[in-house]
PDB file of N, CA and C in Angstrom:
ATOM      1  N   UNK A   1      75.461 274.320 172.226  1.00  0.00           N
ATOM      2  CA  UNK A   1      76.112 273.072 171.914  1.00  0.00           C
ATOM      3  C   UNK A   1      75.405 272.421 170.726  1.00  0.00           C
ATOM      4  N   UNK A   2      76.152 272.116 169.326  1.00  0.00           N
ATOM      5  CA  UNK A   2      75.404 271.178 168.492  1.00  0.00           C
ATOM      6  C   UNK A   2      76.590 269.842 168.206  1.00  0.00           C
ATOM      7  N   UNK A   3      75.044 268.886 167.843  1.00  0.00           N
ATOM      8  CA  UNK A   3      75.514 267.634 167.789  1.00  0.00           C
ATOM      9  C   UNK A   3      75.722 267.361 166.632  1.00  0.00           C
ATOM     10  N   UNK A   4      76.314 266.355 166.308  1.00  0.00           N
ATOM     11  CA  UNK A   4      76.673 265.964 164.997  1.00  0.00           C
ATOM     12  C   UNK A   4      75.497 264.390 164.386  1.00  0.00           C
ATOM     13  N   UNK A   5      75.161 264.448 165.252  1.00  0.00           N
ATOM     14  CA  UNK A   5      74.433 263.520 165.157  1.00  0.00           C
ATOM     15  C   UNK A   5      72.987 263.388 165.947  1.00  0.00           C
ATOM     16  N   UNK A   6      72.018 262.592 165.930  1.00  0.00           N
ATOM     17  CA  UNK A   6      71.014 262.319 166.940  1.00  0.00           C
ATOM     18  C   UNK A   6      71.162 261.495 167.980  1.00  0.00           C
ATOM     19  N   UNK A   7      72.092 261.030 168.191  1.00  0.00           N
ATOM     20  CA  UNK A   7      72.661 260.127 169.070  1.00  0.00           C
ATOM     21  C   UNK A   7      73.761 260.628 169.990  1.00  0.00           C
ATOM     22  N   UNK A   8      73.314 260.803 171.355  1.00  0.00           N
ATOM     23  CA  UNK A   8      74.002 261.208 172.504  1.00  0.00           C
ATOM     24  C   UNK A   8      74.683 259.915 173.419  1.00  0.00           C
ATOM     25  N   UNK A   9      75.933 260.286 173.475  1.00  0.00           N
ATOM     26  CA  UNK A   9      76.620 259.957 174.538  1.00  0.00           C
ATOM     27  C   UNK A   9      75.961 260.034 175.498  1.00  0.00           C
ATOM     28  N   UNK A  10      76.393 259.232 177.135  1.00  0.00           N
ATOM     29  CA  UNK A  10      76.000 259.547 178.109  1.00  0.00           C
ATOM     30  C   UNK A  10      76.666 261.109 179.101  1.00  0.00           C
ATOM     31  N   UNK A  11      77.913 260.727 178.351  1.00  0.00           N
ATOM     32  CA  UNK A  11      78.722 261.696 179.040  1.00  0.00           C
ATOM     33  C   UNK A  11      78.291 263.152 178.283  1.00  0.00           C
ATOM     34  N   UNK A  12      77.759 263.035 176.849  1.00  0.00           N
ATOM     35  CA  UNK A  12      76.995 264.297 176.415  1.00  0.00           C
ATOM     36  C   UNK A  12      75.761 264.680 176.941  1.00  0.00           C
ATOM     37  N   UNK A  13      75.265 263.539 177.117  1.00  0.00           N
ATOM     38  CA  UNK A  13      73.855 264.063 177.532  1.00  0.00           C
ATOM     39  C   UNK A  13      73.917 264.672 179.051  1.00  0.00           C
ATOM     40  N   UNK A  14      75.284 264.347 179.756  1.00  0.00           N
ATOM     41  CA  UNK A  14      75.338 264.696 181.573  1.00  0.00           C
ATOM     42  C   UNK A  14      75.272 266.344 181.126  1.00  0.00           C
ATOM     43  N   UNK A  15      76.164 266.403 179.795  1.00  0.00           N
ATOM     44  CA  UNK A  15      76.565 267.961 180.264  1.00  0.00           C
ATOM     45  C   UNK A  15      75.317 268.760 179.796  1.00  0.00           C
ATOM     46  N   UNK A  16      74.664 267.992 179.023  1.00  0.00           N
ATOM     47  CA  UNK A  16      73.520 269.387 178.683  1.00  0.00           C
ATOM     48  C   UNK A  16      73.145 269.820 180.046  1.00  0.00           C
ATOM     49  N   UNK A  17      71.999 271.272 179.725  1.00  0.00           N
ATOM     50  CA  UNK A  17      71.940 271.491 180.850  1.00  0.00           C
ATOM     51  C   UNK A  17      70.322 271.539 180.507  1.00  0.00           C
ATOM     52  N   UNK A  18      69.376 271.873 181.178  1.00  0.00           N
ATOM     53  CA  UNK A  18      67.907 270.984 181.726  1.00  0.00           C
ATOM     54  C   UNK A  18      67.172 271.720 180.909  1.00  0.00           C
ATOM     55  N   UNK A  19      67.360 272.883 180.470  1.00  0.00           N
ATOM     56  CA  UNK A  19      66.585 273.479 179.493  1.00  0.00           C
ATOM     57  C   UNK A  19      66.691 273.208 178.197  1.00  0.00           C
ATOM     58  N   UNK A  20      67.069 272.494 177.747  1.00  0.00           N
ATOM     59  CA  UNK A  20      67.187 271.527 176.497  1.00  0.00           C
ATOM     60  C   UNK A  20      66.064 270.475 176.229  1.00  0.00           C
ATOM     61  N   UNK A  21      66.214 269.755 177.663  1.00  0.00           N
ATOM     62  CA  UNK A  21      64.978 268.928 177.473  1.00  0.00           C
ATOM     63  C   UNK A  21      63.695 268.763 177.147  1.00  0.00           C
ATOM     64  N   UNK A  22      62.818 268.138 176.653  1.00  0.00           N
ATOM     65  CA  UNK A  22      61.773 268.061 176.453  1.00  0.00           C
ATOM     66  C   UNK A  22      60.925 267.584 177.962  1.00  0.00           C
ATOM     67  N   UNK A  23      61.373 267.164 178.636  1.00  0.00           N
ATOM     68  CA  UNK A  23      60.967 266.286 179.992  1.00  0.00           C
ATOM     69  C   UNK A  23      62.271 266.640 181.033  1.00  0.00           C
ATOM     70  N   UNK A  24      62.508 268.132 181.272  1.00  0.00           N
ATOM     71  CA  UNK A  24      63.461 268.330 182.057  1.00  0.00           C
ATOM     72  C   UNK A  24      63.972 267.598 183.589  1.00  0.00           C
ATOM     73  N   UNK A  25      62.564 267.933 184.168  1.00  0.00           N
ATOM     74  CA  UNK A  25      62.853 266.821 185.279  1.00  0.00           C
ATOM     75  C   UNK A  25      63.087 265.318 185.624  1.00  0.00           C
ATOM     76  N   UNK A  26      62.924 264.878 184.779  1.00  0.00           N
ATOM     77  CA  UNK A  26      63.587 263.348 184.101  1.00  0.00           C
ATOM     78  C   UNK A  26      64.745 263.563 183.026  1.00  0.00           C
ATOM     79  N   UNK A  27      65.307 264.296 182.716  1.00  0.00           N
ATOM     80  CA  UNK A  27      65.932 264.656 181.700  1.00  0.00           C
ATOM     81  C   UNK A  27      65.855 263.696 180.615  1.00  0.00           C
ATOM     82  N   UNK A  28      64.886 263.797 179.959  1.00  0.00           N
ATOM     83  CA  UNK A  28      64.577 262.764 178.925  1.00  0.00           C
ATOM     84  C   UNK A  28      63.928 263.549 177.673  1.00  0.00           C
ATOM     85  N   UNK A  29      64.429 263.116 176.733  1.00  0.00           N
ATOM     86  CA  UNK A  29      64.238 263.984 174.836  1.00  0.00           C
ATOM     87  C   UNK A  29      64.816 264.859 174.640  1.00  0.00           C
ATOM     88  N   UNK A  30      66.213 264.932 175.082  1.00  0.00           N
ATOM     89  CA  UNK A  30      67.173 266.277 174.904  1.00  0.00           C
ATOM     90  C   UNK A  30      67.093 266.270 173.383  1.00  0.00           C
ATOM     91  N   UNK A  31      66.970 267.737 173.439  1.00  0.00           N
ATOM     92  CA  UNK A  31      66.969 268.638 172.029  1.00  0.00           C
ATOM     93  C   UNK A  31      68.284 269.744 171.666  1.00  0.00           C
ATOM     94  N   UNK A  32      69.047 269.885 171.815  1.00  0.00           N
ATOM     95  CA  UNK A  32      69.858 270.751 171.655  1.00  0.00           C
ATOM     96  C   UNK A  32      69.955 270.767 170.013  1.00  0.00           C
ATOM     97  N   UNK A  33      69.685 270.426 169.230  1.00  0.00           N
ATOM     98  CA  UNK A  33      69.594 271.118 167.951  1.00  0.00           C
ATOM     99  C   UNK A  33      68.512 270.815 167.374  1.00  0.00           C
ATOM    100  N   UNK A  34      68.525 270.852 165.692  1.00  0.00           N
ATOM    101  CA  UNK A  34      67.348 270.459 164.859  1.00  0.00           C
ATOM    102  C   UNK A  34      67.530 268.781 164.424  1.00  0.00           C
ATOM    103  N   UNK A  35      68.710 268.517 164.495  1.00  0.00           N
ATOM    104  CA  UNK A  35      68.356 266.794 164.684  1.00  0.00           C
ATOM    105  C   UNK A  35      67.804 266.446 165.979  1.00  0.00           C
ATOM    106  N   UNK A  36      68.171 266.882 166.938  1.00  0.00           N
ATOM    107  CA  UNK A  36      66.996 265.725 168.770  1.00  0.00           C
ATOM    108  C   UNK A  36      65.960 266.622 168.808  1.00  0.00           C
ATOM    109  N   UNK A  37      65.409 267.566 167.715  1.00  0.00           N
ATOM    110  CA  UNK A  37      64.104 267.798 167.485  1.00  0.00           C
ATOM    111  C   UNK A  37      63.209 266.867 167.184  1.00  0.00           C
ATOM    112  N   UNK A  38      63.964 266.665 165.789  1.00  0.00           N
ATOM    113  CA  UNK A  38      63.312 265.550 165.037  1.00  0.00           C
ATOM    114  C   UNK A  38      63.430 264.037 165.213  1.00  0.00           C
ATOM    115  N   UNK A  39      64.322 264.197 166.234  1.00  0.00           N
ATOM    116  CA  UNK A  39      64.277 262.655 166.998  1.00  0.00           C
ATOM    117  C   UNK A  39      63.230 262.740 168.126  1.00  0.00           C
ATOM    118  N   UNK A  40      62.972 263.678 168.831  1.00  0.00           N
ATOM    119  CA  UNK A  40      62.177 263.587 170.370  1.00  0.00           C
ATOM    120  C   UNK A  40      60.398 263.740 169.110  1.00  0.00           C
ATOM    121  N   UNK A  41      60.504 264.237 168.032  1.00  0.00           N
ATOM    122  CA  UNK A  41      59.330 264.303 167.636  1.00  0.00           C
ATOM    123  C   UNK A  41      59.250 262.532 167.233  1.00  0.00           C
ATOM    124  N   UNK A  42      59.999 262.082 166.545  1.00  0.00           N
ATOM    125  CA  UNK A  42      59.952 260.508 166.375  1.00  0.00           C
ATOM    126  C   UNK A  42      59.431 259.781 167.431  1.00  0.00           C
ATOM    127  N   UNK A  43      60.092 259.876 168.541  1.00  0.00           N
ATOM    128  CA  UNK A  43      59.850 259.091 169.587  1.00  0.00           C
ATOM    129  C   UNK A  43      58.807 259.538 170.279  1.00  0.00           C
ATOM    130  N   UNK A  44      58.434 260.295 170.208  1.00  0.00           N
ATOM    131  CA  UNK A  44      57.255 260.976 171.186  1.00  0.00           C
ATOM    132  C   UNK A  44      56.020 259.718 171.372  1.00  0.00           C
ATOM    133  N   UNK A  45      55.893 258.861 170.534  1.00  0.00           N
ATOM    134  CA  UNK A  45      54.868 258.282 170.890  1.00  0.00           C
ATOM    135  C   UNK A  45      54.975 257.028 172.083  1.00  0.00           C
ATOM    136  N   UNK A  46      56.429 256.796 172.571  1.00  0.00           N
ATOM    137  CA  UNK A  46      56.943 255.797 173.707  1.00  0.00           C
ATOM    138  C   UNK A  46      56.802 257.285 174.901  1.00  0.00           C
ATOM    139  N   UNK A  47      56.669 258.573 174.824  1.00  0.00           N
ATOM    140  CA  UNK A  47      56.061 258.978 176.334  1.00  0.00           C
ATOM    141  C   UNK A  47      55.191 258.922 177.059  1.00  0.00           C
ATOM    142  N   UNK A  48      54.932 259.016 178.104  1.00  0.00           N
ATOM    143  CA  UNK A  48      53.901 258.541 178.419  1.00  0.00           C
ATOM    144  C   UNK A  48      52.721 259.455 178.409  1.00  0.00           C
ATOM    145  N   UNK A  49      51.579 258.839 178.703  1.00  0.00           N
ATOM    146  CA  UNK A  49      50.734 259.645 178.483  1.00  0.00           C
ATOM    147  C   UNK A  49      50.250 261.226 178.772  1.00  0.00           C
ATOM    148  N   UNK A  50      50.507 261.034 180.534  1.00  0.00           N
ATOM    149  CA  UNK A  50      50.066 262.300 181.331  1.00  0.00           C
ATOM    150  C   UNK A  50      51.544 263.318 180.794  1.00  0.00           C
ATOM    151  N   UNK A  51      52.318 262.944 180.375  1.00  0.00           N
ATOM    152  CA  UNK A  51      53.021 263.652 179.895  1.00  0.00           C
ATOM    153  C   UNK A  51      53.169 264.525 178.538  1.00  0.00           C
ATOM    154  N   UNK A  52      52.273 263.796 177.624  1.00  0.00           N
ATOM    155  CA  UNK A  52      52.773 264.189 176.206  1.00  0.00           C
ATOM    156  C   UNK A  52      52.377 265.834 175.935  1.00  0.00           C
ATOM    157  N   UNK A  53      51.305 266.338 176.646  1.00  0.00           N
ATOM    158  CA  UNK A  53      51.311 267.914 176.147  1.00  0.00           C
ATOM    159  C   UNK A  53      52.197 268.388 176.976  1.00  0.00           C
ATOM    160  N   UNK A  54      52.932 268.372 177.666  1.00  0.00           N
ATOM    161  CA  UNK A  54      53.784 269.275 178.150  1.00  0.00           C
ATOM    162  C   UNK A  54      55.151 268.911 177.232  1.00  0.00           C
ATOM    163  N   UNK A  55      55.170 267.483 176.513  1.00  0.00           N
ATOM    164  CA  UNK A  55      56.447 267.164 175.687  1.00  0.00           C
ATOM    165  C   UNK A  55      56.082 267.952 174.279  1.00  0.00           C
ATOM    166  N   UNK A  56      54.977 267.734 173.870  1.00  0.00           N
ATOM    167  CA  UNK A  56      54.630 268.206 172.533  1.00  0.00           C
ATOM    168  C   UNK A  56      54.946 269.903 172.958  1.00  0.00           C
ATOM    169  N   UNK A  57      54.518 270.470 173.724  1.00  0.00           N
ATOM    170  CA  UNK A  57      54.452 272.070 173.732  1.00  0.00           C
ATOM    171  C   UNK A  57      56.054 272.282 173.776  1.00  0.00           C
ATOM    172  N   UNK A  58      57.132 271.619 174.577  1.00  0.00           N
ATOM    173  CA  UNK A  58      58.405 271.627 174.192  1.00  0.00           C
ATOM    174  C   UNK A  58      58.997 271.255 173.082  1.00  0.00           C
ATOM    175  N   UNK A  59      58.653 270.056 172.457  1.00  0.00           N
ATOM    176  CA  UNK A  59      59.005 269.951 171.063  1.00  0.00           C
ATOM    177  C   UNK A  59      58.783 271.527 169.875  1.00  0.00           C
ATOM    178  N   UNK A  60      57.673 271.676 170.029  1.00  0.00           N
ATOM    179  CA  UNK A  60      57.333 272.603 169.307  1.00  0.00           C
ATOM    180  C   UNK A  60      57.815 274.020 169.182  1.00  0.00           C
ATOM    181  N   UNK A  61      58.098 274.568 170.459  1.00  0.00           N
ATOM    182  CA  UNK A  61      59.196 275.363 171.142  1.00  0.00           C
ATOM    183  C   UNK A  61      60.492 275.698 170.204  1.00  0.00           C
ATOM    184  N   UNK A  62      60.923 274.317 170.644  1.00  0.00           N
ATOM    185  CA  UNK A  62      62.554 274.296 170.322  1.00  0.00           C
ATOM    186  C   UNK A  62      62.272 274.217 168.631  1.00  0.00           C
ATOM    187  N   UNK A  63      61.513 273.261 168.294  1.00  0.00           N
ATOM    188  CA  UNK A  63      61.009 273.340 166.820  1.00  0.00           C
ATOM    189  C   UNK A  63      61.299 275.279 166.158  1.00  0.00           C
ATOM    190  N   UNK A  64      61.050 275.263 167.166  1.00  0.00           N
ATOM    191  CA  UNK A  64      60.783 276.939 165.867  1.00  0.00           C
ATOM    192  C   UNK A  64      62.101 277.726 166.466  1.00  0.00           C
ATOM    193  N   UNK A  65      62.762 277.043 167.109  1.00  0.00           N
ATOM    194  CA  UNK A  65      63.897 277.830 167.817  1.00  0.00           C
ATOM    195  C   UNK A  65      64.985 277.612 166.763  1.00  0.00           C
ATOM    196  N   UNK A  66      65.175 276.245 166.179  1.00  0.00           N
ATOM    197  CA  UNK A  66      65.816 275.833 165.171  1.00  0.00           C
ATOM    198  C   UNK A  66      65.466 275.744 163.891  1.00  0.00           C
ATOM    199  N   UNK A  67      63.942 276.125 163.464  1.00  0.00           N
ATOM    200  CA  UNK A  67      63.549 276.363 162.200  1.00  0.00           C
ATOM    201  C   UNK A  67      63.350 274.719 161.324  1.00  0.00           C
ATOM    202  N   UNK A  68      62.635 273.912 162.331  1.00  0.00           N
ATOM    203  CA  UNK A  68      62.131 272.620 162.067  1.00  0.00           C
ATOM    204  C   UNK A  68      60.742 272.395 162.085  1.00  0.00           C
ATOM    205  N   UNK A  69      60.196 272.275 160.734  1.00  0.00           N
ATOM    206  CA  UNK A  69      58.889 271.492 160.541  1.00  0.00           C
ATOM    207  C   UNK A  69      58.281 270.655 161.789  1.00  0.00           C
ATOM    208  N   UNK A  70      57.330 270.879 162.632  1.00  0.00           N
ATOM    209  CA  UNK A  70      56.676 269.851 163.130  1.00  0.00           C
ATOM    210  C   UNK A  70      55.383 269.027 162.259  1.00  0.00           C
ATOM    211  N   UNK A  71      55.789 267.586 161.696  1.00  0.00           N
ATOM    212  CA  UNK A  71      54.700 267.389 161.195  1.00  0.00           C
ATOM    213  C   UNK A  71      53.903 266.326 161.658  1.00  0.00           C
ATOM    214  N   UNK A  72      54.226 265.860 162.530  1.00  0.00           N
ATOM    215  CA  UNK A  72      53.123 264.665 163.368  1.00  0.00           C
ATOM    216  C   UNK A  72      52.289 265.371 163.667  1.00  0.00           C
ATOM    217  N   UNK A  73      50.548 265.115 163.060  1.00  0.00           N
ATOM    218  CA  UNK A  73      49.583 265.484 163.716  1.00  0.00           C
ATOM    219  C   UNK A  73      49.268 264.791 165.422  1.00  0.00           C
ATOM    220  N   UNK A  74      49.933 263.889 165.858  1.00  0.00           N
ATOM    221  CA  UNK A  74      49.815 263.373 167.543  1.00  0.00           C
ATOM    222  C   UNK A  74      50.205 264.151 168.408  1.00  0.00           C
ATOM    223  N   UNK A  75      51.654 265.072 167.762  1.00  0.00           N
ATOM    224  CA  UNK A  75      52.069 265.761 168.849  1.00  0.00           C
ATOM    225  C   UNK A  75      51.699 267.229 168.254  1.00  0.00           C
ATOM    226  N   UNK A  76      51.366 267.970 167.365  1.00  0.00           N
ATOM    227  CA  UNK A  76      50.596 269.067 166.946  1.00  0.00           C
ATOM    228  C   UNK A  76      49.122 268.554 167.764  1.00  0.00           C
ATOM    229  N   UNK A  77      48.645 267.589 167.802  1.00  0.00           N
ATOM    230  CA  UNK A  77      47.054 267.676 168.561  1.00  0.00           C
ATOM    231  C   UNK A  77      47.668 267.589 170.208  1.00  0.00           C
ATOM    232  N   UNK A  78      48.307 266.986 170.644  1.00  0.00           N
ATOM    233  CA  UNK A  78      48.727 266.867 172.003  1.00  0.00           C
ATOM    234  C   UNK A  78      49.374 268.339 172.941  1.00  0.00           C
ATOM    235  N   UNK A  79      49.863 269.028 171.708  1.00  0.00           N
ATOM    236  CA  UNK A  79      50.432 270.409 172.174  1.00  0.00           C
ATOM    237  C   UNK A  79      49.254 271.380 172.202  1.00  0.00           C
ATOM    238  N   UNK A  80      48.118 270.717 171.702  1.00  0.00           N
ATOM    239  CA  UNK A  80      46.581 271.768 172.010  1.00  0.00           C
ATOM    240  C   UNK A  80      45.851 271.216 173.564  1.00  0.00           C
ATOM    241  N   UNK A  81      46.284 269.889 174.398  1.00  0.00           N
ATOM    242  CA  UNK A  81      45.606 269.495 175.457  1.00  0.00           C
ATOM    243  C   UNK A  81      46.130 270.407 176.571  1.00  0.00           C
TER     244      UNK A  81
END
């Protein structure tokens, strides 16, 4: 599924399905392309804490799945914890 935008519907975001996410079990930082890459990398700094290396190691993931630059050194250092 790609978006046309970085901005999800609710009714888009129901249908993704959980492996998209960055925070699957909350379903929160859906990524389904190289734009909610570079949006969940934007926002990454409103996750919370005990969370962020398991968000950064997903960002980074999907990052290379779609052939997107990660360049925040917060979540490049957070995907090493």
């Amino acid at each position: 599924m790609v978006m046309s935008t970085d901005r999800l519907s609710y009714e888009e975001k129901k249908e993704l399905p959980d492996d998209v996410f960055g925070l699957p079990e909350r379903r929160e930082y859906p990524m389904p392309d190289a734009a909610h890459v570079r949006a969940a990398e934007a926002y990454f700094r409103y996750c919370p804490e005990d969370l962020k290396p398991r968000l950064a190691r997903a960002i980074i993931q999907r990052a290379r799945l779609f052939g997107v630059d990660v360049e925040s050194p917060t979540v490049l250092s957070a995907a090493q914890k």
